[in-house]
Each structure stands twice: as structure tokens, then as C-alpha cells.
Protein backbone atom coordinates (compact mmCIF):
# COMPACT_ATOMS: atom_id res chain seq x y z
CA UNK A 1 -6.38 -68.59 0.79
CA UNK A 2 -8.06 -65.75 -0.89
CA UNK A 3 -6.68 -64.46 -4.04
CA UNK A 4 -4.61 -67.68 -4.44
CA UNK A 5 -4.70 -69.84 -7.66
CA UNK A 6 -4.69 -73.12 -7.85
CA UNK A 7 -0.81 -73.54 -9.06
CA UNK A 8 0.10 -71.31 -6.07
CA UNK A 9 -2.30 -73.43 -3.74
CA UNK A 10 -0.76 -76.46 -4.57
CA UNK A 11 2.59 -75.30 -4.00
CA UNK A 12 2.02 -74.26 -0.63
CA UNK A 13 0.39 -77.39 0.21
CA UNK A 14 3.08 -79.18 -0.96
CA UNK A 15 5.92 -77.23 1.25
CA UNK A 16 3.14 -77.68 3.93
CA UNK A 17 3.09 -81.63 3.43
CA UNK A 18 6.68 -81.81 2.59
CA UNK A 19 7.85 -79.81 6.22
CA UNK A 20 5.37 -81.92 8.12
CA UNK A 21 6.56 -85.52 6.44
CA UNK A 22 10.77 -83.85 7.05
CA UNK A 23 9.85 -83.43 10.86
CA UNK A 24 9.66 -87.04 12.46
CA UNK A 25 7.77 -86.66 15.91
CA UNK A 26 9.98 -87.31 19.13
CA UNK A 27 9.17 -89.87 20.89
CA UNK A 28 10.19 -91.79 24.20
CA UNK A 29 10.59 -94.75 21.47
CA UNK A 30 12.11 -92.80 19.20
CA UNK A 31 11.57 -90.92 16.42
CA UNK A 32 7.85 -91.43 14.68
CA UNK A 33 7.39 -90.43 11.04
CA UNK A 34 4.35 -88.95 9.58
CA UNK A 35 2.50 -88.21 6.47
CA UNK A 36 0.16 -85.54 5.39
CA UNK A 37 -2.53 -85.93 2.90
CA UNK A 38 -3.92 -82.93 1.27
CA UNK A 39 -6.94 -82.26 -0.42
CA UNK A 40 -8.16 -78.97 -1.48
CA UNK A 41 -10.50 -76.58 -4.27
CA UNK A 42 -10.39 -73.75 -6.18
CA UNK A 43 -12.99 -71.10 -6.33
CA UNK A 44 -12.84 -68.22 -9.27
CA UNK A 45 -14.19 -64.62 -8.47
CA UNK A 46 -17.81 -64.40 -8.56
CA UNK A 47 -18.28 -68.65 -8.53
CA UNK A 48 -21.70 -68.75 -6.53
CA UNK A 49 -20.62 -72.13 -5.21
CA UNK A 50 -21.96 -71.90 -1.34
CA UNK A 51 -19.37 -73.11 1.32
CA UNK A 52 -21.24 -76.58 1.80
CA UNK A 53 -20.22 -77.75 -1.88
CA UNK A 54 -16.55 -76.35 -1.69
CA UNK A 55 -16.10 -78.02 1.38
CA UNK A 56 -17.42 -81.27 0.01
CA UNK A 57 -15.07 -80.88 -3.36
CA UNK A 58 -12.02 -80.21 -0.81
CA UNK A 59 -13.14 -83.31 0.69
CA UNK A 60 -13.53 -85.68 -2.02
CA UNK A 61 -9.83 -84.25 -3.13
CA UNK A 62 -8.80 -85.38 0.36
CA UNK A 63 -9.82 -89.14 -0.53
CA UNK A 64 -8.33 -89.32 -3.46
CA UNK A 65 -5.63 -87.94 -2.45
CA UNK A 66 -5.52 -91.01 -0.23
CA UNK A 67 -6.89 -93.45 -2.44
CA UNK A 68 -3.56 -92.55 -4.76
CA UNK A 69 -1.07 -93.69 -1.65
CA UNK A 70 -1.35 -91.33 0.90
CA UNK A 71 0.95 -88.59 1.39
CA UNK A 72 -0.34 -86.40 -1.38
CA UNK A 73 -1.37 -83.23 -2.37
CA UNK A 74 -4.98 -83.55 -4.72
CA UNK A 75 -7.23 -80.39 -5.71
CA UNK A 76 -10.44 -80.87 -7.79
CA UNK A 77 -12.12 -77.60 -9.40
């Protein structure tokens, strides 16, 4: 999200995480629940970061995100 920061990130990932985990899944069997687990990065204005290493921080928030339980929201900077 561009011209986000990282306090409004994470609260959108949370309502994301928190709708999805609310909404059990139909089933034939009844409901299923789910979880979300949410990893994500920040980027200031002018960072020359290239995409490769902001997707690879987003993904290393992802694991610990579930290394901490699953059903999280992590960000790394």
C-alpha cells in the first residue's frame, strides 16, 4: 500500500485477519474455521531496497508470524 505507514499497515492487516478468522467457511460438514497469518514490510520514500529483498523481509515476517502461534499479524523494517 503506497503511502501507508507501518501503524496504518498493521491495522489493516489486522481487520483483514480478524474478518477472515470471524467468517467460518460453509461446509457440507459444517462450518470450518480459519486463520490468517500475516507478514509484511515497510519501505520509507527514497529506500533503494529492490523488490527481491522487500519481498524476502515480508516473508521472513510471515514465519515468524507463524513461529509465534499462527494467526498473527508480524512486520519487520
Amino acid at each position: 500500500m503506497t503511502d501507508t505507514d507501518a501503524a496504518v499497515a498493521a491495522r489493516v492487516a489486522e481487520r483483514i485477519r480478524r474478518t477472515i478468522t470471524e467468517t467460518p467457511i460453509p461446509t457440507r460438514d459444517g462450518s470450518m474455521p480459519v486463520s490468517l497469518s500475516v507478514g509484511f514490510t515497510v519501505r520509507q520514500p527514497n529506500d533503494p531496497t529492490p523488490a527481491e529483498a522487500l519481498i524476502e523481509r515480508a516473508d521472513q515476517a510471515l514465519m515468524q508470524s507463524k513461529a509465534a502461534g499462527r494467526n498473527r499479524v508480524r512486520m519487520t523494517s
